[in-house]
PDB file of N, CA and C in Angstrom:
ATOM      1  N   UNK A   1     -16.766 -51.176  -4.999  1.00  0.00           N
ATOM      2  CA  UNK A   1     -16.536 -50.274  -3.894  1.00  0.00           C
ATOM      3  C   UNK A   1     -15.789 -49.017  -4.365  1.00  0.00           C
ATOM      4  N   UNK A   2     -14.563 -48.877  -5.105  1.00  0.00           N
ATOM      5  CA  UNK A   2     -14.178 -47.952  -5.714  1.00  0.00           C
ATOM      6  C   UNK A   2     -15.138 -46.926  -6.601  1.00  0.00           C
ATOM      7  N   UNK A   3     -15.858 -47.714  -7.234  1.00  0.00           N
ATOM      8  CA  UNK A   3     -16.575 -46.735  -8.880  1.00  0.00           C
ATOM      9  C   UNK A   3     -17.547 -45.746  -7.071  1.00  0.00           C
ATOM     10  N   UNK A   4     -17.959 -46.735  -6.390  1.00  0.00           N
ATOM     11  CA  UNK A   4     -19.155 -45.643  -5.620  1.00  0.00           C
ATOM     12  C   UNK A   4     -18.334 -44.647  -4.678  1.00  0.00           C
ATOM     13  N   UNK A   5     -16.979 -45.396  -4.566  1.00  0.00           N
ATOM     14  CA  UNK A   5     -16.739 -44.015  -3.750  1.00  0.00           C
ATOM     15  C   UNK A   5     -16.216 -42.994  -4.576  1.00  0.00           C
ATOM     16  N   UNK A   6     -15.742 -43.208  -5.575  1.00  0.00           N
ATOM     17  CA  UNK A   6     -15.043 -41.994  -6.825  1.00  0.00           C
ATOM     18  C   UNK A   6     -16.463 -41.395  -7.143  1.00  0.00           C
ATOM     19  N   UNK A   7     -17.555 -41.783  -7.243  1.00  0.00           N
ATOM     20  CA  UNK A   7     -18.933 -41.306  -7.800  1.00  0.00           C
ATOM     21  C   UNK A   7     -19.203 -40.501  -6.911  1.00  0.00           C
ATOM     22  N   UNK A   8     -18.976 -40.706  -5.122  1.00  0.00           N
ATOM     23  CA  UNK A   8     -19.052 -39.780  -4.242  1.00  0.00           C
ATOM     24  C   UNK A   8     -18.098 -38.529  -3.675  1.00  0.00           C
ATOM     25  N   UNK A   9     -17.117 -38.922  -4.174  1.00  0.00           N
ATOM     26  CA  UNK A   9     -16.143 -37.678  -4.233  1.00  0.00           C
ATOM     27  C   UNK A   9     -16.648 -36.689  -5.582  1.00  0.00           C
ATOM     28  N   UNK A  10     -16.321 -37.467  -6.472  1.00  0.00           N
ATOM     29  CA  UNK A  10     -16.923 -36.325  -7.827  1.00  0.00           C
ATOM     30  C   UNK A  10     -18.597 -35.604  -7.313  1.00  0.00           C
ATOM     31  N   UNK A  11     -19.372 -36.337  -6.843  1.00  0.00           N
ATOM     32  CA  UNK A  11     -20.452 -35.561  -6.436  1.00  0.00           C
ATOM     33  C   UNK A  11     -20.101 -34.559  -5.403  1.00  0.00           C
ATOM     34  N   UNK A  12     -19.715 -34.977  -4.669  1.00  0.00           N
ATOM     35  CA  UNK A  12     -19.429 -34.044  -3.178  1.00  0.00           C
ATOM     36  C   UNK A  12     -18.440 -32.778  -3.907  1.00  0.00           C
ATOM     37  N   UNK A  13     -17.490 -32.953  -4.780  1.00  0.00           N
ATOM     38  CA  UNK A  13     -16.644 -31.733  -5.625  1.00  0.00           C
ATOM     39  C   UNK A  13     -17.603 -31.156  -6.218  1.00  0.00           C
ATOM     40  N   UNK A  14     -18.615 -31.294  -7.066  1.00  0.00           N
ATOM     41  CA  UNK A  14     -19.313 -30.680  -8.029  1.00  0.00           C
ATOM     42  C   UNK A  14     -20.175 -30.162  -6.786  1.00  0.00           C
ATOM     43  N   UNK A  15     -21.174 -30.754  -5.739  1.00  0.00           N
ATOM     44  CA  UNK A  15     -22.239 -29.715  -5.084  1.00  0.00           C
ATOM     45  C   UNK A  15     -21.214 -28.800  -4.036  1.00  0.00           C
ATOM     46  N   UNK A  16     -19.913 -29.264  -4.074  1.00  0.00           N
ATOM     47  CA  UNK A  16     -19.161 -27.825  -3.174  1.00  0.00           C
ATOM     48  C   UNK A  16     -18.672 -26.800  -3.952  1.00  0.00           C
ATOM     49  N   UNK A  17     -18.819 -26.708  -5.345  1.00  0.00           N
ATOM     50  CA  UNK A  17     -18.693 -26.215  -6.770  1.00  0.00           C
ATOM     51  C   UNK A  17     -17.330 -26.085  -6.472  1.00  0.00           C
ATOM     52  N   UNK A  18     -16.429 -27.052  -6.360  1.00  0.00           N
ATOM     53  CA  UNK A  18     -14.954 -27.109  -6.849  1.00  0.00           C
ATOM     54  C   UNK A  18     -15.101 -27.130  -8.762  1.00  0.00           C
ATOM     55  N   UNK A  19     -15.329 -27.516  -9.070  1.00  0.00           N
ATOM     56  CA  UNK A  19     -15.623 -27.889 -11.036  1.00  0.00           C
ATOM     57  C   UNK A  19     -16.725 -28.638 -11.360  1.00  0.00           C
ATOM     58  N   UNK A  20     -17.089 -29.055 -12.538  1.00  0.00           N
ATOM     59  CA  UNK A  20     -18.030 -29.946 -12.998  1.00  0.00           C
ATOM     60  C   UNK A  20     -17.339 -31.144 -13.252  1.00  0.00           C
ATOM     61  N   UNK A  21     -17.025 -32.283 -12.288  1.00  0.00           N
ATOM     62  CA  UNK A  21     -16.025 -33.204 -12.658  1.00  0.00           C
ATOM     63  C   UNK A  21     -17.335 -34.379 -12.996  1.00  0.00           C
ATOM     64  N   UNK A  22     -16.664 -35.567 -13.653  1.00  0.00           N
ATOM     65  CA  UNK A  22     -17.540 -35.940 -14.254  1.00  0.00           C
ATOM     66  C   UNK A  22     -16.656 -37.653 -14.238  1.00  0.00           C
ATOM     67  N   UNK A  23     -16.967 -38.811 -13.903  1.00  0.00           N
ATOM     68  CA  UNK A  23     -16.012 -40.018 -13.786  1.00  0.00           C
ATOM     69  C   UNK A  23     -16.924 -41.231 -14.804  1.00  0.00           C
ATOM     70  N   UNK A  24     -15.452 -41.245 -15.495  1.00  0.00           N
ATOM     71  CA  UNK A  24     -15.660 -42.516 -16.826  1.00  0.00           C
ATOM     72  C   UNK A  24     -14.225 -43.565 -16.834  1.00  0.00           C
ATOM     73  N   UNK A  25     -14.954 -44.459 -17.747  1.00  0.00           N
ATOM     74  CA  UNK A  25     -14.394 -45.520 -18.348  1.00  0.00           C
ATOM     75  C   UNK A  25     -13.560 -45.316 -19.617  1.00  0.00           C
ATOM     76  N   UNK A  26     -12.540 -45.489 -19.511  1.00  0.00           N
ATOM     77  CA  UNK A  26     -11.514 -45.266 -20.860  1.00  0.00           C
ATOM     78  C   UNK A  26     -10.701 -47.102 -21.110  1.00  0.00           C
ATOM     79  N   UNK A  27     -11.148 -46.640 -22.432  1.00  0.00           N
ATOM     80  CA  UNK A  27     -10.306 -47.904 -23.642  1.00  0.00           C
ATOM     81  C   UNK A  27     -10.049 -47.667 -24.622  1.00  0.00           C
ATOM     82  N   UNK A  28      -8.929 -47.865 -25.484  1.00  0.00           N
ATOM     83  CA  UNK A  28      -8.502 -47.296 -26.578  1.00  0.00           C
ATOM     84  C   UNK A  28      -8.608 -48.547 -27.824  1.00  0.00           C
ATOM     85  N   UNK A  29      -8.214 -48.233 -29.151  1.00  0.00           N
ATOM     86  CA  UNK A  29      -8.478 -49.396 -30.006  1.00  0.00           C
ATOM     87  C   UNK A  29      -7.944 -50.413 -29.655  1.00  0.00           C
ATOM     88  N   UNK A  30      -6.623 -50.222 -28.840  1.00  0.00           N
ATOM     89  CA  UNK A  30      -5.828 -51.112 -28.736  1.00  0.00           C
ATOM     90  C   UNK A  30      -6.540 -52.384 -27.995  1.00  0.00           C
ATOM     91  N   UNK A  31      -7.400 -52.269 -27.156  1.00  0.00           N
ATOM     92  CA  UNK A  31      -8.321 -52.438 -26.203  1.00  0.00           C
ATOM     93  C   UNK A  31      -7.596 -52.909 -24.938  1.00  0.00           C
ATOM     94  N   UNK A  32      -6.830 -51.530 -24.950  1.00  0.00           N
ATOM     95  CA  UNK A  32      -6.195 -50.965 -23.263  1.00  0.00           C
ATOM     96  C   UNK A  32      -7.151 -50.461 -22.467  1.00  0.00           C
ATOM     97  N   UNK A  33      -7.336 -50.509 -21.294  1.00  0.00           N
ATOM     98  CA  UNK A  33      -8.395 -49.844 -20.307  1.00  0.00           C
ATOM     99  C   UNK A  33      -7.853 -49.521 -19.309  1.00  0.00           C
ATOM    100  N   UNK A  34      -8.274 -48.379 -18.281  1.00  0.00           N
ATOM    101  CA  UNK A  34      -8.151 -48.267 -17.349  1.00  0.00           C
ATOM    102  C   UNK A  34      -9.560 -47.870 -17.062  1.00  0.00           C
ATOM    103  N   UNK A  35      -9.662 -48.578 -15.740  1.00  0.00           N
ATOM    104  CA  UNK A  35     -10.545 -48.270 -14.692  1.00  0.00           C
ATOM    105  C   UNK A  35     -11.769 -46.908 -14.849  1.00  0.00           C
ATOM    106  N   UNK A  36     -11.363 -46.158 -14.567  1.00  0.00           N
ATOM    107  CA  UNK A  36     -11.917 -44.747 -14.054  1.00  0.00           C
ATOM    108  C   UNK A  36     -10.914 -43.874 -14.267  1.00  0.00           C
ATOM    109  N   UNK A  37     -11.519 -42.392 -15.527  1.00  0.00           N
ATOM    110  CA  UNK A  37     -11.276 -41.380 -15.763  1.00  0.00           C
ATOM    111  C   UNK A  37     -12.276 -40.254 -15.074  1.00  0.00           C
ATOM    112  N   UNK A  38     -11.256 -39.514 -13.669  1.00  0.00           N
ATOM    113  CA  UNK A  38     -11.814 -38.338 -13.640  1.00  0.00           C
ATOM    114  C   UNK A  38     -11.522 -36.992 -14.408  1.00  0.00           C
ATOM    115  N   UNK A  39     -12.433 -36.637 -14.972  1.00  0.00           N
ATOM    116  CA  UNK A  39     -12.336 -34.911 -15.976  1.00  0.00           C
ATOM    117  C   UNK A  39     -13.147 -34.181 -15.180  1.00  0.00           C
ATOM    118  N   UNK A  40     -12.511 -32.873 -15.130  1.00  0.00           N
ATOM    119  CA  UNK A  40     -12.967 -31.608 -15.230  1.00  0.00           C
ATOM    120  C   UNK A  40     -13.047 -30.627 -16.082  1.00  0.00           C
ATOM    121  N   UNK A  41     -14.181 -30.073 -16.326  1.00  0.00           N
ATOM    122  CA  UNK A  41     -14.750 -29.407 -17.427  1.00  0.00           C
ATOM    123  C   UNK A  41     -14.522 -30.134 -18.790  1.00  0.00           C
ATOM    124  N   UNK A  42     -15.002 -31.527 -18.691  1.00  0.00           N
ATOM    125  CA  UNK A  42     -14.359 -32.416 -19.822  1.00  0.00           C
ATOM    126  C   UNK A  42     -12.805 -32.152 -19.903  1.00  0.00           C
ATOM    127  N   UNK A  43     -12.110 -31.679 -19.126  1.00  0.00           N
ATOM    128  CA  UNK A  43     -10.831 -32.143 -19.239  1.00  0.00           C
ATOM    129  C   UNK A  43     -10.315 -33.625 -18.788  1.00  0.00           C
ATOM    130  N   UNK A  44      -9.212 -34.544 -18.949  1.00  0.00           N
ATOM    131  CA  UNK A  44      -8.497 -35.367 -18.217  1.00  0.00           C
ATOM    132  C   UNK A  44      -8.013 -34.719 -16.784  1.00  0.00           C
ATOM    133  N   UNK A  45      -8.328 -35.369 -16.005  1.00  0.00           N
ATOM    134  CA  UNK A  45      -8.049 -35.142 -14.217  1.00  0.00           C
ATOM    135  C   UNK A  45      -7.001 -35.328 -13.960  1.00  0.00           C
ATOM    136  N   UNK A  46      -7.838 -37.177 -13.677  1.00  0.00           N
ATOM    137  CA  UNK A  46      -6.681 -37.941 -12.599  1.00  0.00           C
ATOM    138  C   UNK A  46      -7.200 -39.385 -13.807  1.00  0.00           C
ATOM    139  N   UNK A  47      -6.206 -40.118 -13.994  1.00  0.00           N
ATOM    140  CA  UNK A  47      -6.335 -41.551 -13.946  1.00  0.00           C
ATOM    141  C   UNK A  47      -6.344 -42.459 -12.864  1.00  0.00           C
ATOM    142  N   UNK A  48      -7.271 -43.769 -13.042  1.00  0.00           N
ATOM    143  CA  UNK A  48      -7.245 -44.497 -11.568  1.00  0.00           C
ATOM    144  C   UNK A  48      -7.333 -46.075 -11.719  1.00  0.00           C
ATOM    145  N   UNK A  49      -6.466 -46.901 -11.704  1.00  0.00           N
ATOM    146  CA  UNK A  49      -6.717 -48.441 -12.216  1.00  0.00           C
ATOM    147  C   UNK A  49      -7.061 -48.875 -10.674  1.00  0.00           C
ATOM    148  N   UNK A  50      -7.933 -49.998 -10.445  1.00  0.00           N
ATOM    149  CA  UNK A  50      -8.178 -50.593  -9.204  1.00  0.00           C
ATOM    150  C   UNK A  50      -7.244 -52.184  -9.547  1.00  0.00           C
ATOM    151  N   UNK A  51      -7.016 -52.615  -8.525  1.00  0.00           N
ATOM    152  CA  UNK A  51      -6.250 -53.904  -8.963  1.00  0.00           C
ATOM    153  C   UNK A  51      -6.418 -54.911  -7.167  1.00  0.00           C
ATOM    154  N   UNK A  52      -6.827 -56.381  -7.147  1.00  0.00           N
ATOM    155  CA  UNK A  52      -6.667 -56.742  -6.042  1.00  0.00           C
ATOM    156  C   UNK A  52      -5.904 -56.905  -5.850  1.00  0.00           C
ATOM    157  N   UNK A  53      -4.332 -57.645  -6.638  1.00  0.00           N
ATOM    158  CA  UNK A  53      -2.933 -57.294  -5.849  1.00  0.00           C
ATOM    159  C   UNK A  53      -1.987 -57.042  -6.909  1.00  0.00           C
ATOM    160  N   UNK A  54      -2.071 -56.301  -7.680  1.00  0.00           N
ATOM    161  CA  UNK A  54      -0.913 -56.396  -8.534  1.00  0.00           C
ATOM    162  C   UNK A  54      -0.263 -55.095  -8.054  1.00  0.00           C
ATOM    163  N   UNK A  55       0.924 -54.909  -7.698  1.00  0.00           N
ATOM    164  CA  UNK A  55       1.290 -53.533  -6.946  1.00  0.00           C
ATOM    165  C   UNK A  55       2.081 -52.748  -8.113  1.00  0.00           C
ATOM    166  N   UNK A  56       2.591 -53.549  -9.253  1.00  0.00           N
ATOM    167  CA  UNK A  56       2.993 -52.930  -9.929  1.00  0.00           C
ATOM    168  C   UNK A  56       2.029 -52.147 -11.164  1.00  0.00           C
ATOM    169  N   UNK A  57       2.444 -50.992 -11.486  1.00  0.00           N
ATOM    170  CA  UNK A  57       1.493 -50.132 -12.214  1.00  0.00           C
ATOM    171  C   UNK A  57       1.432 -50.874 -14.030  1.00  0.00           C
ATOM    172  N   UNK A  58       0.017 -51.076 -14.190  1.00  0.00           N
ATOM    173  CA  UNK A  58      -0.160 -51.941 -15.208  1.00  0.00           C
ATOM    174  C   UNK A  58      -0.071 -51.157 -17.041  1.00  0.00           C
ATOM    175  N   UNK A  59       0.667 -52.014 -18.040  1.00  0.00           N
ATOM    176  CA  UNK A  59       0.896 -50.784 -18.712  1.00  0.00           C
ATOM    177  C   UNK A  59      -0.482 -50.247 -19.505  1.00  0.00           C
ATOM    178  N   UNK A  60      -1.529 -50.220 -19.489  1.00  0.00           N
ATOM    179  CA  UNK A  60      -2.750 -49.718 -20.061  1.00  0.00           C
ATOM    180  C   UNK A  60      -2.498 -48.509 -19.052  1.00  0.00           C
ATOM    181  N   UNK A  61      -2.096 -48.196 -17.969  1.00  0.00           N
ATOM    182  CA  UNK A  61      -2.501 -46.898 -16.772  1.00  0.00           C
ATOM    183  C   UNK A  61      -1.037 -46.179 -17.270  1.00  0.00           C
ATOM    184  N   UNK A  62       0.115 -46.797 -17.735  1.00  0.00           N
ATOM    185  CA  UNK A  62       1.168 -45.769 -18.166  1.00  0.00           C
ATOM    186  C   UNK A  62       0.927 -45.663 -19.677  1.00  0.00           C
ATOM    187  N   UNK A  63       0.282 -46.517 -20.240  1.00  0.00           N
ATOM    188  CA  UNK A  63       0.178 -45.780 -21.541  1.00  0.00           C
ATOM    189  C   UNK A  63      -0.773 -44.416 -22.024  1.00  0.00           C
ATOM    190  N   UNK A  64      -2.251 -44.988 -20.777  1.00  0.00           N
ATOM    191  CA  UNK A  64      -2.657 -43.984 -21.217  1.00  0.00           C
ATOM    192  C   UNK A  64      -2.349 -42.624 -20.439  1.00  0.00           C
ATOM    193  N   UNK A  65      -1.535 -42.682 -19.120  1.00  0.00           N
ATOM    194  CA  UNK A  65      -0.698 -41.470 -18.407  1.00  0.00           C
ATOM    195  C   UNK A  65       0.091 -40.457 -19.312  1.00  0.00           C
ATOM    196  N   UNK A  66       1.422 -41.281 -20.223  1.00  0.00           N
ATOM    197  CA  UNK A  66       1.627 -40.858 -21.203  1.00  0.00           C
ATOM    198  C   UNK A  66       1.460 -39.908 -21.983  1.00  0.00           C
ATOM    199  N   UNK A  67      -0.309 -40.266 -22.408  1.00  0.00           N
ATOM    200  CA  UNK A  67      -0.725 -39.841 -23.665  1.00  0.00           C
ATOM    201  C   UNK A  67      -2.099 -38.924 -23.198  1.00  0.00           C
ATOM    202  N   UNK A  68      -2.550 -38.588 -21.722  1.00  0.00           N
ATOM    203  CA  UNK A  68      -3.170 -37.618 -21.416  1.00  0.00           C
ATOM    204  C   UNK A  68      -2.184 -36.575 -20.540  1.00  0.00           C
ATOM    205  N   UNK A  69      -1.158 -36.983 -19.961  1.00  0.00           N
ATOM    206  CA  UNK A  69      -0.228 -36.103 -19.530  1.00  0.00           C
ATOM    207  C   UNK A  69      -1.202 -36.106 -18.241  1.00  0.00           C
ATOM    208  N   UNK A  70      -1.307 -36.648 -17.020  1.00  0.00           N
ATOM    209  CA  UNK A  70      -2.204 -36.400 -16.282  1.00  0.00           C
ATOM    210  C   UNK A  70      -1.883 -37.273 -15.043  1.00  0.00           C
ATOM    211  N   UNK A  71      -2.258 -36.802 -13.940  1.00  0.00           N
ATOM    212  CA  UNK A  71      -1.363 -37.737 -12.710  1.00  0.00           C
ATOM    213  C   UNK A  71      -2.212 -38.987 -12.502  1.00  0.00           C
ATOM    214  N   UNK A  72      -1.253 -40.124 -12.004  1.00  0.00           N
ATOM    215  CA  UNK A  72      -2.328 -41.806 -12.030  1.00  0.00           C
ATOM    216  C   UNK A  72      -1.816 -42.255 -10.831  1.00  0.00           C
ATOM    217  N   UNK A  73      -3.524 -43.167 -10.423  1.00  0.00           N
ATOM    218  CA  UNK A  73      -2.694 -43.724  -9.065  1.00  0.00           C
ATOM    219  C   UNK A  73      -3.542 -45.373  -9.736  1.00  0.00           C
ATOM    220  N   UNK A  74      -2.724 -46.229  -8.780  1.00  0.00           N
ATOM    221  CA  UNK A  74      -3.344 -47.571  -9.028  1.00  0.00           C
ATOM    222  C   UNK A  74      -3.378 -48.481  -7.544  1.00  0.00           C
ATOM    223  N   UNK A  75      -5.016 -48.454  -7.329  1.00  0.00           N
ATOM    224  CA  UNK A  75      -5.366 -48.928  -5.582  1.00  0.00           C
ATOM    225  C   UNK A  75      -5.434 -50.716  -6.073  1.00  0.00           C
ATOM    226  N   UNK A  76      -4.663 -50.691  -4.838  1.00  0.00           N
ATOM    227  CA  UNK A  76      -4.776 -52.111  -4.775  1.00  0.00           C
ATOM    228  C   UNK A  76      -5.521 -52.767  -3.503  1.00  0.00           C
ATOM    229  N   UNK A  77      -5.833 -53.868  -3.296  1.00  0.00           N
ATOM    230  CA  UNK A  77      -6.729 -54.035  -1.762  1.00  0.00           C
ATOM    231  C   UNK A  77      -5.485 -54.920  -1.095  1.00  0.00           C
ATOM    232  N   UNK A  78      -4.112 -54.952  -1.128  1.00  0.00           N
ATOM    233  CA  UNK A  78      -2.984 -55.676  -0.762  1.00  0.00           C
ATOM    234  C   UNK A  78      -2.135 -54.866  -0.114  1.00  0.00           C
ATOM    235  N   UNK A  79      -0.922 -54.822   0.887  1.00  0.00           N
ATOM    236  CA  UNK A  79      -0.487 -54.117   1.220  1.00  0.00           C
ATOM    237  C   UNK A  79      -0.658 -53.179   2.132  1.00  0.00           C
ATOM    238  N   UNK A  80      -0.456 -51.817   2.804  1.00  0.00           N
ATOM    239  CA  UNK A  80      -0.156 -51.166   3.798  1.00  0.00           C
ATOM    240  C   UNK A  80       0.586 -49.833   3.354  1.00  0.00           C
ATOM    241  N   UNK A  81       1.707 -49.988   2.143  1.00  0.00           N
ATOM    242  CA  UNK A  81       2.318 -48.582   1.896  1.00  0.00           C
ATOM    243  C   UNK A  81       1.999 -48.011   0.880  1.00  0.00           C
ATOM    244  N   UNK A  82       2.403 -46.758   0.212  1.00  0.00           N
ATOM    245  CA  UNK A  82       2.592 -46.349  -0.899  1.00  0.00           C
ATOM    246  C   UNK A  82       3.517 -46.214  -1.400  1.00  0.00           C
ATOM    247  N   UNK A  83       3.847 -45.882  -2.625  1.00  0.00           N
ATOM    248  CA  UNK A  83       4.780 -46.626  -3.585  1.00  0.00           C
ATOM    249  C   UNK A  83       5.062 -45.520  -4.427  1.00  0.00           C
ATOM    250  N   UNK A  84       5.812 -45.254  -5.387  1.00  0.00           N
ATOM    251  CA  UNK A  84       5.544 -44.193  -6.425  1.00  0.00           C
ATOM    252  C   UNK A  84       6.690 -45.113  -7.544  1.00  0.00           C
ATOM    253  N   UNK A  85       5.994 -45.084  -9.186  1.00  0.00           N
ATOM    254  CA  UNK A  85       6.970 -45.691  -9.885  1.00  0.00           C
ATOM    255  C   UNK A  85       7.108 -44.636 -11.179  1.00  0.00           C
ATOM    256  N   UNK A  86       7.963 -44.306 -11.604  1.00  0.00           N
ATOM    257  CA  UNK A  86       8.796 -44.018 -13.064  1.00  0.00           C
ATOM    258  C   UNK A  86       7.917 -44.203 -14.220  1.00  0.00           C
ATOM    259  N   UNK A  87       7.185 -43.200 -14.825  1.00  0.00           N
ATOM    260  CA  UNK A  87       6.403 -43.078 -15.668  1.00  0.00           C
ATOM    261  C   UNK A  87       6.972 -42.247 -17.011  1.00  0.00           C
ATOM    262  N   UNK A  88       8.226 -42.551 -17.434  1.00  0.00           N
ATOM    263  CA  UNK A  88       8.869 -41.233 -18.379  1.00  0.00           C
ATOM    264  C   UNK A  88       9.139 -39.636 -17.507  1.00  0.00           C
ATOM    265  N   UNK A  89       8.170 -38.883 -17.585  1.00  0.00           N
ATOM    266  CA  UNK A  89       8.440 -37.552 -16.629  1.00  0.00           C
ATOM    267  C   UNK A  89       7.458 -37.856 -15.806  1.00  0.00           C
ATOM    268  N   UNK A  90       6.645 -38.640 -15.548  1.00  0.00           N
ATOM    269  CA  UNK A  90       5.749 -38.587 -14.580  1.00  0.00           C
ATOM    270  C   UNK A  90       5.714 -39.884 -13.799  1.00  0.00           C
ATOM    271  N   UNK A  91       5.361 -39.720 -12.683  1.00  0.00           N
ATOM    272  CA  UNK A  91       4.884 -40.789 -11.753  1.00  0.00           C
ATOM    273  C   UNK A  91       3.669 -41.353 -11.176  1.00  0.00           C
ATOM    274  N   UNK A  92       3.655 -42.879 -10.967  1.00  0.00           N
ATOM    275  CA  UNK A  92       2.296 -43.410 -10.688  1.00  0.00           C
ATOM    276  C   UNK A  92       2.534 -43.750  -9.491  1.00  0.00           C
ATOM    277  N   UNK A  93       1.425 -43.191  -8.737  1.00  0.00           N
ATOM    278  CA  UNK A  93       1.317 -43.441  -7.102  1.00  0.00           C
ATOM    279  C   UNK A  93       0.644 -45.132  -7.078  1.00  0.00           C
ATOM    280  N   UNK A  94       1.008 -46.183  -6.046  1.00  0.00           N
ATOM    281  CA  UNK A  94       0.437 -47.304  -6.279  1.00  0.00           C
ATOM    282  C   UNK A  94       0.279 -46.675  -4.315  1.00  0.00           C
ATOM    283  N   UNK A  95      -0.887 -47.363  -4.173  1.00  0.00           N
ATOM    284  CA  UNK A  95      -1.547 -46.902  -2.853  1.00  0.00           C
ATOM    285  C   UNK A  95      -2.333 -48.078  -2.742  1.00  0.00           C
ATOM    286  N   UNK A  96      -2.734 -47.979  -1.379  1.00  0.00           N
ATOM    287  CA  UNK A  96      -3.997 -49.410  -0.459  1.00  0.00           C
ATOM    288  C   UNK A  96      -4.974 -48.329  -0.908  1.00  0.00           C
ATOM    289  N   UNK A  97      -6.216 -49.376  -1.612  1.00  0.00           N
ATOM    290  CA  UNK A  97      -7.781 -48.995  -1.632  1.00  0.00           C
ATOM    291  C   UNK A  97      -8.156 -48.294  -0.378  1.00  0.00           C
ATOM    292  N   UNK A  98      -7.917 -48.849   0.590  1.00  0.00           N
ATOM    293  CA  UNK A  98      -8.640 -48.608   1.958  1.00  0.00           C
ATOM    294  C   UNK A  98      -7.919 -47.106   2.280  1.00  0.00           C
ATOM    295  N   UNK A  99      -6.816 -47.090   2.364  1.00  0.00           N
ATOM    296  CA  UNK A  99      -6.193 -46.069   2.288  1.00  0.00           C
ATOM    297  C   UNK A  99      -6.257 -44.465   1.965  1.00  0.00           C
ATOM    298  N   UNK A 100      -6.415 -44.330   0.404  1.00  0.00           N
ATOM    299  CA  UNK A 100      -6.538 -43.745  -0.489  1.00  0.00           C
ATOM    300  C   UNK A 100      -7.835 -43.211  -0.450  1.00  0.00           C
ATOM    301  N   UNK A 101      -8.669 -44.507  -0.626  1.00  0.00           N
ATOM    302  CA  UNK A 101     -10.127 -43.747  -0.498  1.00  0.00           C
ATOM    303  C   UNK A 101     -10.720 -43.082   0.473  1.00  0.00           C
ATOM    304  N   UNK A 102     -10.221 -43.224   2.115  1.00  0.00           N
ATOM    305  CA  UNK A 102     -10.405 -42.782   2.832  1.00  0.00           C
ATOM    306  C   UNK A 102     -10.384 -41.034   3.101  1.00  0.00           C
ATOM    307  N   UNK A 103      -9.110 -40.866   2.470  1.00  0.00           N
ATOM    308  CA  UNK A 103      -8.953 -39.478   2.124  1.00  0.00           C
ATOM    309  C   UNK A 103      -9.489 -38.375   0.887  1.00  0.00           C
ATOM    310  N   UNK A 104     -10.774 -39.112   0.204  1.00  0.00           N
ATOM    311  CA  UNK A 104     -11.591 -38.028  -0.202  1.00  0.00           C
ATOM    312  C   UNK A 104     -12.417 -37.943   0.201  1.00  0.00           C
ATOM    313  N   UNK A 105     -13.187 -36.816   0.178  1.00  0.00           N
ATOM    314  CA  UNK A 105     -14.151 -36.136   0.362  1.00  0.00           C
ATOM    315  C   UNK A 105     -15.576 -37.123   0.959  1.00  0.00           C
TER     316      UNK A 105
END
């Protein structure tokens, strides 16, 4: 449910010509992953881990936050609020799936 609605926001951005955004899969040697990488103009976007209840932000989504410098959220299908946690200088929004997704495009 996530990958199709991120596939429909990135479409709906690209035919309203906000950018050429473009949504992938990232893993590193380590074989850390997160979810879904949105880029624009092949840049790093947004990071996005899906999780059914883990509310806390998992460290594959702060490592690779870290190391693209780039804002992360992590949807969970549990819960009701949003959250924000301590990422070094940056912060990871933890948000409801239902929620979150509702508000794009």
């Amino acid at each position: 449910m996530v990958a199709i609605e991120l596939w429909r926001a990135v479409t709906s951005w690209n035919d309203l010509g906000h950018g050429r955004f473009t949504l992938h899969f990232i893993k590193n040697r380590e074989r850390q992953e997160v979810d879904f990488l949105i880029a624009n103009d092949n840049e790093p976007f947004l990071l996005i881990e899906a999780k059914m209840s883990d509310t806390e932000p998992s460290p594959a989504l702060k490592t690779f936050q870290r190391s693209l410098n780039v804002p992360a959220v992590q949807l969970t299908s549990e819960g009701a609020t949003y959250r924000m946690f301590s990422n070094g200088n940056q912060s990871i929004l933890a948000a409801p799936s239902f929620q979150w997704l509702s508000l794009l495009p």
